[in-house]
C-alpha atoms as a PDB file:
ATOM      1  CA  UNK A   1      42.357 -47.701  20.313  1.00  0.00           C
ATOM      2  CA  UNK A   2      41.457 -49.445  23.758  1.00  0.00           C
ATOM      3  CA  UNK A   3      43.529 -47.256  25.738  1.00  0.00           C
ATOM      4  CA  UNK A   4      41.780 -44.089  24.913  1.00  0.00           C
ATOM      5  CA  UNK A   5      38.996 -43.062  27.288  1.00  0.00           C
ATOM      6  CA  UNK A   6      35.730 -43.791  25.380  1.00  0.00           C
ATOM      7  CA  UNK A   7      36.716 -46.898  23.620  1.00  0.00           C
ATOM      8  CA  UNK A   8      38.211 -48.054  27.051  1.00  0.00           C
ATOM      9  CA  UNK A   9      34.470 -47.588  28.622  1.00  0.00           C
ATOM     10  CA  UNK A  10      33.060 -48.803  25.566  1.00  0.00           C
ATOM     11  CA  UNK A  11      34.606 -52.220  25.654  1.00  0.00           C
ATOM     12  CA  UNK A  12      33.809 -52.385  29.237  1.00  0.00           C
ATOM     13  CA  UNK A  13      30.088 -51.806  28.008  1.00  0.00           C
ATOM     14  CA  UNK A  14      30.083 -54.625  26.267  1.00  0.00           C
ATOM     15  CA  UNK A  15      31.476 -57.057  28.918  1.00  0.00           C
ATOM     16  CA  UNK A  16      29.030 -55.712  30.992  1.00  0.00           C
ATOM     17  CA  UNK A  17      25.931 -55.452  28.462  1.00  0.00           C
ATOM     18  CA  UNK A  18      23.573 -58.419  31.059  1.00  0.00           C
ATOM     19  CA  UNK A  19      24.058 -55.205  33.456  1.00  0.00           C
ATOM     20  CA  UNK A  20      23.195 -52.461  30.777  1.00  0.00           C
ATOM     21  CA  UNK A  21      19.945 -54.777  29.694  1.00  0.00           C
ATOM     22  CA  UNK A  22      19.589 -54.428  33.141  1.00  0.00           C
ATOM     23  CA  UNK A  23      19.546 -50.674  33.729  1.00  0.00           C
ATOM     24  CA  UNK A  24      17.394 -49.685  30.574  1.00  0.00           C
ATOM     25  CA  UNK A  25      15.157 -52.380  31.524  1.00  0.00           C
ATOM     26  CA  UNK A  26      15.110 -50.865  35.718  1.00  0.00           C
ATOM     27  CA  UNK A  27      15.115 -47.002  33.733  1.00  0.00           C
ATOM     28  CA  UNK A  28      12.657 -47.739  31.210  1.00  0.00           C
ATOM     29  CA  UNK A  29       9.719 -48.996  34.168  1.00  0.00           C
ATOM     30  CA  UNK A  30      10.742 -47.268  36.597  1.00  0.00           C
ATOM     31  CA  UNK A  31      10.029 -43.976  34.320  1.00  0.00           C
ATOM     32  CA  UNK A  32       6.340 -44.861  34.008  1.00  0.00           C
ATOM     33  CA  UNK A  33       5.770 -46.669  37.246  1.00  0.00           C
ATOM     34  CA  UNK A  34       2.092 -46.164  38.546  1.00  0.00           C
ATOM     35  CA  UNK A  35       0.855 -45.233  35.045  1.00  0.00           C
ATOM     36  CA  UNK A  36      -2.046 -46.399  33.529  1.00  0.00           C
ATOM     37  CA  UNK A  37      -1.160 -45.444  30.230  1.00  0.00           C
ATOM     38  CA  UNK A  38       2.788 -46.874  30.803  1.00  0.00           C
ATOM     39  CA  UNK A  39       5.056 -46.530  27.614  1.00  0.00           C
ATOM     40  CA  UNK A  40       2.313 -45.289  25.459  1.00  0.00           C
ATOM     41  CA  UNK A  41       2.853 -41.810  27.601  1.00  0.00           C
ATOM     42  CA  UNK A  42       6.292 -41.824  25.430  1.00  0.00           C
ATOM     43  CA  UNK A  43       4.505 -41.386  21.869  1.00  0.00           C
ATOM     44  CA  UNK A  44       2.207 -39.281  23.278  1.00  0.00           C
ATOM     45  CA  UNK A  45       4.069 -36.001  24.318  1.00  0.00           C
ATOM     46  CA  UNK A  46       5.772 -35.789  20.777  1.00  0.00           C
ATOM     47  CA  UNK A  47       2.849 -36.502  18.607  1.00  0.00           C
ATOM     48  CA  UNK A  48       1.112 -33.640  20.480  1.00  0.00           C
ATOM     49  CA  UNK A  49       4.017 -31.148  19.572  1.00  0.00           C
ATOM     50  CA  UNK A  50       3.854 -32.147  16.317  1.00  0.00           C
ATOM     51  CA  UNK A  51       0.411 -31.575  15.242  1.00  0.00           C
ATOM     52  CA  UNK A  52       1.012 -28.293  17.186  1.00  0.00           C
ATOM     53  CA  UNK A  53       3.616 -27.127  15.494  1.00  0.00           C
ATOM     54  CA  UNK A  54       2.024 -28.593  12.161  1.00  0.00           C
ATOM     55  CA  UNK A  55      -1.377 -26.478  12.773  1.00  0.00           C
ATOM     56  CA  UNK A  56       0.673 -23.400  13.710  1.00  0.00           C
ATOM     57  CA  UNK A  57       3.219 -23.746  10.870  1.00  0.00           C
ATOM     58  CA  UNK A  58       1.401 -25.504   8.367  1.00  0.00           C
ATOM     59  CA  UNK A  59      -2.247 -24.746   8.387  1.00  0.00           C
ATOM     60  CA  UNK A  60      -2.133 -21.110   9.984  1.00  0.00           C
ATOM     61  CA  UNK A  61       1.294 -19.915   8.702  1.00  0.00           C
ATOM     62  CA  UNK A  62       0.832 -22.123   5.683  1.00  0.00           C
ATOM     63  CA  UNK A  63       4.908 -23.239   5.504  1.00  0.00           C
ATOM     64  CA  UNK A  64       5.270 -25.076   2.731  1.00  0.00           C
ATOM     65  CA  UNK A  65       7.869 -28.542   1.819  1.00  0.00           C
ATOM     66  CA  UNK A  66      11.020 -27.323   0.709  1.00  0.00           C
ATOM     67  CA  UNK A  67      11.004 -28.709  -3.065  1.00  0.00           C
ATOM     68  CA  UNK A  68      13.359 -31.764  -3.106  1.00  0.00           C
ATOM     69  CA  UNK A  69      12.194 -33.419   0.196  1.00  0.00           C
ATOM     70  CA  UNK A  70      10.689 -36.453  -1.044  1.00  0.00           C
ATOM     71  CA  UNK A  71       7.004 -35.688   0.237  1.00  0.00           C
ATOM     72  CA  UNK A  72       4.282 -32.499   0.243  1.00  0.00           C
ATOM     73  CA  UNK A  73       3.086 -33.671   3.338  1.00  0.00           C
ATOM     74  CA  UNK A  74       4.496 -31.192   6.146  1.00  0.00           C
ATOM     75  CA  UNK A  75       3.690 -33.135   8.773  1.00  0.00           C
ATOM     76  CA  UNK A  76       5.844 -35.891   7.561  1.00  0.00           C
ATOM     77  CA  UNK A  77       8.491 -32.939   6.658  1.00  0.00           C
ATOM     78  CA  UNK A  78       8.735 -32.035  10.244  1.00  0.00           C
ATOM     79  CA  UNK A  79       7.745 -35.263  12.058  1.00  0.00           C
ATOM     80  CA  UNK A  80      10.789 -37.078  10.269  1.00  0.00           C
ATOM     81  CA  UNK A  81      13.173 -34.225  11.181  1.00  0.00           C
ATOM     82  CA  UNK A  82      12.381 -33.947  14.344  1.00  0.00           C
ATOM     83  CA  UNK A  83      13.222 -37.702  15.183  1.00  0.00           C
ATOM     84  CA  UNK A  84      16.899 -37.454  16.222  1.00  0.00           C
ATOM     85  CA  UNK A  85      16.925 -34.647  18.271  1.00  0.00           C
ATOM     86  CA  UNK A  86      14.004 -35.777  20.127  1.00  0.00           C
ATOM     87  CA  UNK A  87      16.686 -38.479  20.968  1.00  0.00           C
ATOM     88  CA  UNK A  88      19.304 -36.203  20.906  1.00  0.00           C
ATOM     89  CA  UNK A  89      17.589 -33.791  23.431  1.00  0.00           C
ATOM     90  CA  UNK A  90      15.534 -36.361  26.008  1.00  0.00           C
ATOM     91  CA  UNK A  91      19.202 -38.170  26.318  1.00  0.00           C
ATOM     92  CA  UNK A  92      20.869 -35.074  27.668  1.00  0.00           C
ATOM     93  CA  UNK A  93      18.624 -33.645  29.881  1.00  0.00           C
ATOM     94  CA  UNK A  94      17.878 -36.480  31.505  1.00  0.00           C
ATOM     95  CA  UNK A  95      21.864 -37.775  31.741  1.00  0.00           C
ATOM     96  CA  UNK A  96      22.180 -34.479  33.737  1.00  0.00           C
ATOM     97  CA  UNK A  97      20.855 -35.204  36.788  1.00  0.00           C
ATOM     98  CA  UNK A  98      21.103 -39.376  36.239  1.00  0.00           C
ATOM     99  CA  UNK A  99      24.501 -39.581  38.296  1.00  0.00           C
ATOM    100  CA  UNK A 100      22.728 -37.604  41.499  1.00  0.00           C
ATOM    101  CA  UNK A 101      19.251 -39.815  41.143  1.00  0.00           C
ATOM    102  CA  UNK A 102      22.081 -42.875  41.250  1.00  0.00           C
ATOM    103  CA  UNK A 103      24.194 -41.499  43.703  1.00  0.00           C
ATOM    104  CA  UNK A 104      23.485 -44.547  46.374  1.00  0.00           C
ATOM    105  CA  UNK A 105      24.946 -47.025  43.440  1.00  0.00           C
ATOM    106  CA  UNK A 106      27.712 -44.674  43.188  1.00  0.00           C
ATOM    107  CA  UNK A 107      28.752 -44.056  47.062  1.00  0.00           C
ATOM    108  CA  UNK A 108      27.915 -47.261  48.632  1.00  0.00           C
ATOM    109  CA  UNK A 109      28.965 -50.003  45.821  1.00  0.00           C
ATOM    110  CA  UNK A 110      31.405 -50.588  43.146  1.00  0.00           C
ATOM    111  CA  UNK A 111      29.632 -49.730  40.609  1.00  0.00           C
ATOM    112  CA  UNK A 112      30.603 -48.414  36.623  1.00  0.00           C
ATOM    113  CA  UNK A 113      29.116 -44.885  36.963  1.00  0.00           C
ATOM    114  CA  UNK A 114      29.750 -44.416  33.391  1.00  0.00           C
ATOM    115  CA  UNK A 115      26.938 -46.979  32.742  1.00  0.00           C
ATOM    116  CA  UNK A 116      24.092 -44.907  34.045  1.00  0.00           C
ATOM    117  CA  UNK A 117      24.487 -41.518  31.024  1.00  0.00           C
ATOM    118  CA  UNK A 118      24.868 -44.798  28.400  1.00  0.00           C
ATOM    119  CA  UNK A 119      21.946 -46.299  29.691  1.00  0.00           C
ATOM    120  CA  UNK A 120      19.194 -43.310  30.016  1.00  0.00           C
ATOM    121  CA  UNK A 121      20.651 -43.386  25.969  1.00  0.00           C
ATOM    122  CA  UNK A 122      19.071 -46.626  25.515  1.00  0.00           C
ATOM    123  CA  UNK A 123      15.958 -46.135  27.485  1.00  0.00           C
ATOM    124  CA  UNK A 124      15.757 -43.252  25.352  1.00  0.00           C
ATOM    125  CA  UNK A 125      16.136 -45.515  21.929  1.00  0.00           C
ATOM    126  CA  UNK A 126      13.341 -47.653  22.650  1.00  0.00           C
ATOM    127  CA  UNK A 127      11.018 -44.894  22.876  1.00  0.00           C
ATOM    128  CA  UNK A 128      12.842 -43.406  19.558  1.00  0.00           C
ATOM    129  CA  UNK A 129      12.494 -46.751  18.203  1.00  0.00           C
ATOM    130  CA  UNK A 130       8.412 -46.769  18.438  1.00  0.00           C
ATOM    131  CA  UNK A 131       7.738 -43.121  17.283  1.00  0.00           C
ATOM    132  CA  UNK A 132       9.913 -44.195  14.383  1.00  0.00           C
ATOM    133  CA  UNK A 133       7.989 -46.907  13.691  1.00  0.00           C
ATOM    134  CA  UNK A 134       4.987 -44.572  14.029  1.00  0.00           C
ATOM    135  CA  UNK A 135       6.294 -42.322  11.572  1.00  0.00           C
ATOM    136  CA  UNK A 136       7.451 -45.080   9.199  1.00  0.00           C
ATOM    137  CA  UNK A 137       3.834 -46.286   9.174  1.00  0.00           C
ATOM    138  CA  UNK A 138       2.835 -42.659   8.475  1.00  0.00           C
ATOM    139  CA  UNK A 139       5.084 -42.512   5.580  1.00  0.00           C
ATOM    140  CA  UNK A 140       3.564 -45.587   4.062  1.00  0.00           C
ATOM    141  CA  UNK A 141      -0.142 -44.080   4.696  1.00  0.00           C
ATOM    142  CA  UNK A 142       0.264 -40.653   3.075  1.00  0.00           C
ATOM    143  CA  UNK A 143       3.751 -40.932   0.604  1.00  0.00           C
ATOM    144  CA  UNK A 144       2.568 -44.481  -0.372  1.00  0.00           C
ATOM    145  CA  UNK A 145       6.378 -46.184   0.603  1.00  0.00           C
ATOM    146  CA  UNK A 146       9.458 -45.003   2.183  1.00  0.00           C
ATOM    147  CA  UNK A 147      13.042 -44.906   0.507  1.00  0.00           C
ATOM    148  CA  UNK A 148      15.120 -48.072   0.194  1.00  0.00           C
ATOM    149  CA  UNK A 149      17.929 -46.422   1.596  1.00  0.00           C
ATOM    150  CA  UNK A 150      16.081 -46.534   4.893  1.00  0.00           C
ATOM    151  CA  UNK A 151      18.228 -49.135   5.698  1.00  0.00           C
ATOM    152  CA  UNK A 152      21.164 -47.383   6.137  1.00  0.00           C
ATOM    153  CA  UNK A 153      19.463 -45.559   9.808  1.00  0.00           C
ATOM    154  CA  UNK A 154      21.327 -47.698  11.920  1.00  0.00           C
ATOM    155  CA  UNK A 155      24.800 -45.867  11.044  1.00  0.00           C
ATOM    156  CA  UNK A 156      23.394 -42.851  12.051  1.00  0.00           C
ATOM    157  CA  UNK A 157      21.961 -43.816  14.931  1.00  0.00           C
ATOM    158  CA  UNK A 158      25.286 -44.818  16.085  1.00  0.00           C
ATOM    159  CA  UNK A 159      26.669 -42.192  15.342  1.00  0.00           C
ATOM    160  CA  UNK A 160      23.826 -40.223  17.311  1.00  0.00           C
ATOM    161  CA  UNK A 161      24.862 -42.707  19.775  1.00  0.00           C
ATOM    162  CA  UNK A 162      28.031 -41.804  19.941  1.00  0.00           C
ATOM    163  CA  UNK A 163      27.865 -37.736  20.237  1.00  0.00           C
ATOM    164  CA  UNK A 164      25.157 -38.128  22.776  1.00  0.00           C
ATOM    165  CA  UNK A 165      26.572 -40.512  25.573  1.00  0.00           C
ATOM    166  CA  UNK A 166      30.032 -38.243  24.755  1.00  0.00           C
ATOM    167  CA  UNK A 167      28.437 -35.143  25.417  1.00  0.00           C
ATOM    168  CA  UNK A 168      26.249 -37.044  28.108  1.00  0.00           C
ATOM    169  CA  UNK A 169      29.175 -38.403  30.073  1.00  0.00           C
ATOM    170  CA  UNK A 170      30.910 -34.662  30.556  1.00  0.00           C
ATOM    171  CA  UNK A 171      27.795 -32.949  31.427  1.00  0.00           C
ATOM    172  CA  UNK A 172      26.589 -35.950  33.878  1.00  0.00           C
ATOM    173  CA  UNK A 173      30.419 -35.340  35.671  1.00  0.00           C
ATOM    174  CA  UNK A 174      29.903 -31.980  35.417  1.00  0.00           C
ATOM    175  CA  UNK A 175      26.281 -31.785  37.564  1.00  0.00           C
ATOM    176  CA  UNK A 176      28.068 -33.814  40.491  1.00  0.00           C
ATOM    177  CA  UNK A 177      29.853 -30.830  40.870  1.00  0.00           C
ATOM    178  CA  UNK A 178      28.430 -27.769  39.532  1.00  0.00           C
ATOM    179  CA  UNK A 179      24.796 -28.148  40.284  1.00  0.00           C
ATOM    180  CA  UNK A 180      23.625 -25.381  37.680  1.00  0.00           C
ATOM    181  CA  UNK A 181      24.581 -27.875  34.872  1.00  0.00           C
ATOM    182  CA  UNK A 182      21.624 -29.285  34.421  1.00  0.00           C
ATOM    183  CA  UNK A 183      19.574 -25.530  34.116  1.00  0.00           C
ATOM    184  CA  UNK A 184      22.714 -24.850  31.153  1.00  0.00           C
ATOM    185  CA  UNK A 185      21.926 -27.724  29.031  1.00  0.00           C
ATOM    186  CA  UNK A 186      18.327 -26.843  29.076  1.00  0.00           C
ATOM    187  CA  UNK A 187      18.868 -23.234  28.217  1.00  0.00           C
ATOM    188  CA  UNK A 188      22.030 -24.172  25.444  1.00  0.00           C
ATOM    189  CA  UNK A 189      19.463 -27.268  24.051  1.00  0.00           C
ATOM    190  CA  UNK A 190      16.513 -24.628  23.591  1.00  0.00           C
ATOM    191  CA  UNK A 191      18.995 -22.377  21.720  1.00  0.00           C
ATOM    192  CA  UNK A 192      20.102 -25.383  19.503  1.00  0.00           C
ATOM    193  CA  UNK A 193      16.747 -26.371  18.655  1.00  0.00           C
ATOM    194  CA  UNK A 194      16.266 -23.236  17.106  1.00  0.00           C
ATOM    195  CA  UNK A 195      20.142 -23.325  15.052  1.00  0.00           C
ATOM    196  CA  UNK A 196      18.958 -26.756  13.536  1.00  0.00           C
ATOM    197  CA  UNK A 197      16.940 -26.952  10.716  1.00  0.00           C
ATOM    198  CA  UNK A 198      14.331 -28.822  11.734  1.00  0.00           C
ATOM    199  CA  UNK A 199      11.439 -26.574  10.056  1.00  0.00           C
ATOM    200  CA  UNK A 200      13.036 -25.719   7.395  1.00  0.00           C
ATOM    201  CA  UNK A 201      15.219 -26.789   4.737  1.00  0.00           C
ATOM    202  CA  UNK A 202      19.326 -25.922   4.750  1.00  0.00           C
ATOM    203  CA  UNK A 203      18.723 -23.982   1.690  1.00  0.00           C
ATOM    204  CA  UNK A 204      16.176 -21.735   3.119  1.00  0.00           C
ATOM    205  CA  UNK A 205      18.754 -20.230   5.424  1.00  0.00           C
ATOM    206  CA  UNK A 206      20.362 -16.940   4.455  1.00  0.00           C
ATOM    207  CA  UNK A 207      23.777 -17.622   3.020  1.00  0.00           C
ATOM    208  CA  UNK A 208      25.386 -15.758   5.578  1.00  0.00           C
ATOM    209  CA  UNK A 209      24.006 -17.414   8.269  1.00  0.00           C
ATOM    210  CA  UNK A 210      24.808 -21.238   6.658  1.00  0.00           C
ATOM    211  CA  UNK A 211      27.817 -21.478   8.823  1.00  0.00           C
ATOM    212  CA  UNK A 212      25.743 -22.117  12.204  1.00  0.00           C
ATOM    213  CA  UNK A 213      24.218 -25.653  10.476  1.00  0.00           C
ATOM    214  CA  UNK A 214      27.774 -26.455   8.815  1.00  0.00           C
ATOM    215  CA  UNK A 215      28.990 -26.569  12.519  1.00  0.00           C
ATOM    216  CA  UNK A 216      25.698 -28.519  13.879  1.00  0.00           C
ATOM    217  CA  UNK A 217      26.097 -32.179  13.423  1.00  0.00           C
ATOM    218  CA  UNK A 218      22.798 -32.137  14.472  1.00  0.00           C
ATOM    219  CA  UNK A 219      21.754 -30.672  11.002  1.00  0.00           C
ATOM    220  CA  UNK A 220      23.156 -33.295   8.951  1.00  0.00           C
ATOM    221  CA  UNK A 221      21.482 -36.085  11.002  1.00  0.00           C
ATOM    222  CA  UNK A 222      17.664 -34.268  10.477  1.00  0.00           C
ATOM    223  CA  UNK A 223      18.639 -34.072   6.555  1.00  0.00           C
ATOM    224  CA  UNK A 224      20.156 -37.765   6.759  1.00  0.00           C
ATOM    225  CA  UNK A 225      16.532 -38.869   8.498  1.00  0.00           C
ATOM    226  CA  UNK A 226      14.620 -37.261   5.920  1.00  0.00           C
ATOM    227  CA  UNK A 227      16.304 -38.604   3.161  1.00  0.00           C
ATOM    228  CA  UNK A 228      17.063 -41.858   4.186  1.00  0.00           C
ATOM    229  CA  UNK A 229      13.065 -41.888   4.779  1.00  0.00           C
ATOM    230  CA  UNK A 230      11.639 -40.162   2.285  1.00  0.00           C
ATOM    231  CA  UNK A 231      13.850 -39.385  -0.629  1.00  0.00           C
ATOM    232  CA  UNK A 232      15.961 -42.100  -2.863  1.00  0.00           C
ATOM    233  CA  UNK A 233      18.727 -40.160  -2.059  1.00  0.00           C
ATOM    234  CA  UNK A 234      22.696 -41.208  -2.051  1.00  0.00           C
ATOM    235  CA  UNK A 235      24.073 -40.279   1.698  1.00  0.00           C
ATOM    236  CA  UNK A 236      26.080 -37.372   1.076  1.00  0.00           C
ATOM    237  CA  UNK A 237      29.883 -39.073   1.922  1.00  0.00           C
ATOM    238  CA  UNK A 238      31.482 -35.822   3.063  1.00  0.00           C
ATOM    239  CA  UNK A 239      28.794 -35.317   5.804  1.00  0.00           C
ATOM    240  CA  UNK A 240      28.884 -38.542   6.817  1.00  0.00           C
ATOM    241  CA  UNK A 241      32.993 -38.209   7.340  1.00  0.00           C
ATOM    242  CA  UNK A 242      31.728 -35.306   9.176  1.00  0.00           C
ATOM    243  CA  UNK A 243      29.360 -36.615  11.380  1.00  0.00           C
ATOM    244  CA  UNK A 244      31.527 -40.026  12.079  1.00  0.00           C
ATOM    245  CA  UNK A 245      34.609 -37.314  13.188  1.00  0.00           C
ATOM    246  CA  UNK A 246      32.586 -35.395  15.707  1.00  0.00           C
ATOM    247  CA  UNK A 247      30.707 -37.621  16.607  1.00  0.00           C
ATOM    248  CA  UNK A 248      34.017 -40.086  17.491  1.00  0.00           C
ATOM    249  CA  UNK A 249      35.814 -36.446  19.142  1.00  0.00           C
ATOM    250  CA  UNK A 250      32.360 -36.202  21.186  1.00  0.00           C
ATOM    251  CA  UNK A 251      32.828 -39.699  22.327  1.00  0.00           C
ATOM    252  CA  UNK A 252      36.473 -39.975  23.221  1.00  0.00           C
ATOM    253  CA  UNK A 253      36.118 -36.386  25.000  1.00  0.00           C
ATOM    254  CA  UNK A 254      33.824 -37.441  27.047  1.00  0.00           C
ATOM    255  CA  UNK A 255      35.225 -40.644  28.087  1.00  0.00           C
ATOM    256  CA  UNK A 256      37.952 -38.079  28.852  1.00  0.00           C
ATOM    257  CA  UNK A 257      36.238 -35.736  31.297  1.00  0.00           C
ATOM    258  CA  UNK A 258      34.480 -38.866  32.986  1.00  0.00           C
ATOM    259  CA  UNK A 259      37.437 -40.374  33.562  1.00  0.00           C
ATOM    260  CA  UNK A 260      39.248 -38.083  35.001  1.00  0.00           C
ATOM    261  CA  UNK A 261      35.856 -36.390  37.119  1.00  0.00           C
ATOM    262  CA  UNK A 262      34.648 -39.814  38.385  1.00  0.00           C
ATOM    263  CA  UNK A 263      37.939 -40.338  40.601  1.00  0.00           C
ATOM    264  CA  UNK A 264      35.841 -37.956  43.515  1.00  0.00           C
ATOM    265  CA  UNK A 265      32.744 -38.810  42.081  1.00  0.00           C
ATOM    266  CA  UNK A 266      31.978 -40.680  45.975  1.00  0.00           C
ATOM    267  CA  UNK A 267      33.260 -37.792  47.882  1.00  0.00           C
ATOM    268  CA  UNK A 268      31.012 -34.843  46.363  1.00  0.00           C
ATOM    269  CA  UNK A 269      28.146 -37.244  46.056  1.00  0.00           C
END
């Protein structure tokens, strides 16, 4: 298991992890340097989506909870949902260009390149890990608790983890060398948003359509969120299988491509 790519960088991740503390700390500051407001610029941007999207959809369109969710509230519906691809999303766009806004660590020291997509991740989670609080707070406010099984988040986190560095570290290699990258992920993430059910419930997709969110690991982390939140809800074994396997084939394919991209990583740069 060592020898293969990702679990190879992994372990070297975790020899290194005073260094990664040090990145996400250097990331995380350096993203709101000169701000007044600082971190609290973070919680801001998605809050304001939400109650968007919940006065378009919920108040104006007057979309309804799926029955089975755990809560009436929509806003909770959608806000709880839209947790791990907020992660999901802010750690690959901004993995794309990370390797070029490095590229002095890259060219002029020995330096573990694959450190830099793996950190923006965990910049990313701290952020994740206050508007989650946020929403766990809103939970308690409107639903009156959240689910016991709420404990069980970390797993899937991990495996969020895992599919986002993976898919991180190829598209990171990739933008060293095909500068477009970057403008693809953006265009391919918009399209995604759209293929996961994030508004909606699984059910309320057209049975011949059901095949895009059986394919979307994505999907099955939005319904794990929600129902490890709001619903007393078993996790569904056979998903979780599913998201652990693509999530690990994300992860050791990436390793993959960085590993074998990173070798003229100083000469492009």
């Amino acid at each position: 298991m060592s020898g293969l790519p990702g679990f190879g960088f992994l372990r070297n991740l975790i020899e290194r992890r005073s260094l990664l503390f040090q990145m996400v700390r250097r990331d995380f500051e350096r993203r709101y340097v000169g701000s007044i407001g600082g971190w609290l610029w973070g919680l801001a941007q998605p809050l304001v989506l939400l109650l968007s999207w919940t006065f378009v959809f919920h108040i104006c369109l007057k979309m309804g909870v799926p029955p089975g969710q755990g809560t009436s509230n929509y806003t909770l519906f959608l806000f709880t949902g839209y947790l791990p691809w907020m992660l999901f999303s802010e750690t690959l766009t901004r993995s794309s260009t990370s390797l070029l806004e490095n590229s002095n660590l890259i060219t002029k020291t020995v330096f573990p390149s694959e450190m830099i997509p793996v950190s923006v991740f965990f910049s990313s989670l701290v952020n994740h890990g206050l508007t989650f609080a946020i929403a766990l707070i809103a939970v308690i406010f409107f639903d009156g608790g959240i689910s016991y099984f709420v404990w069980l988040l970390p797993v899937y986190i991990l495996l969020l983890g895992l599919l986002s560095i993976g898919l991180s570290w190829m598209i990171a290699a990739f933008q060293v060398y095909l500068r477009d990258t970057a403008q693809v992920v953006t265009v391919v993430l918009s399209l995604w948003f759209w293929v996961t059910p994030i508004f909606i419930d699984i059910e309320q997709i057209p049975e011949r359509f059901r095949w895009l969110p059986a394919l979307n690991p994505l999907s099955f982390l939005v319904k794990a969120y929600r129902e490890r939140i709001l619903t007393h809800r078993l996790p569904d074994w056979s998903e979780l299988a599913f998201l652990a396997a693509s999530s690990g084939l994300a992860f050791l394919l990436g390793g993959l491509v960085f590993k074998q991209l990173k070798k003229g990583f100083a000469d492009v740069l």
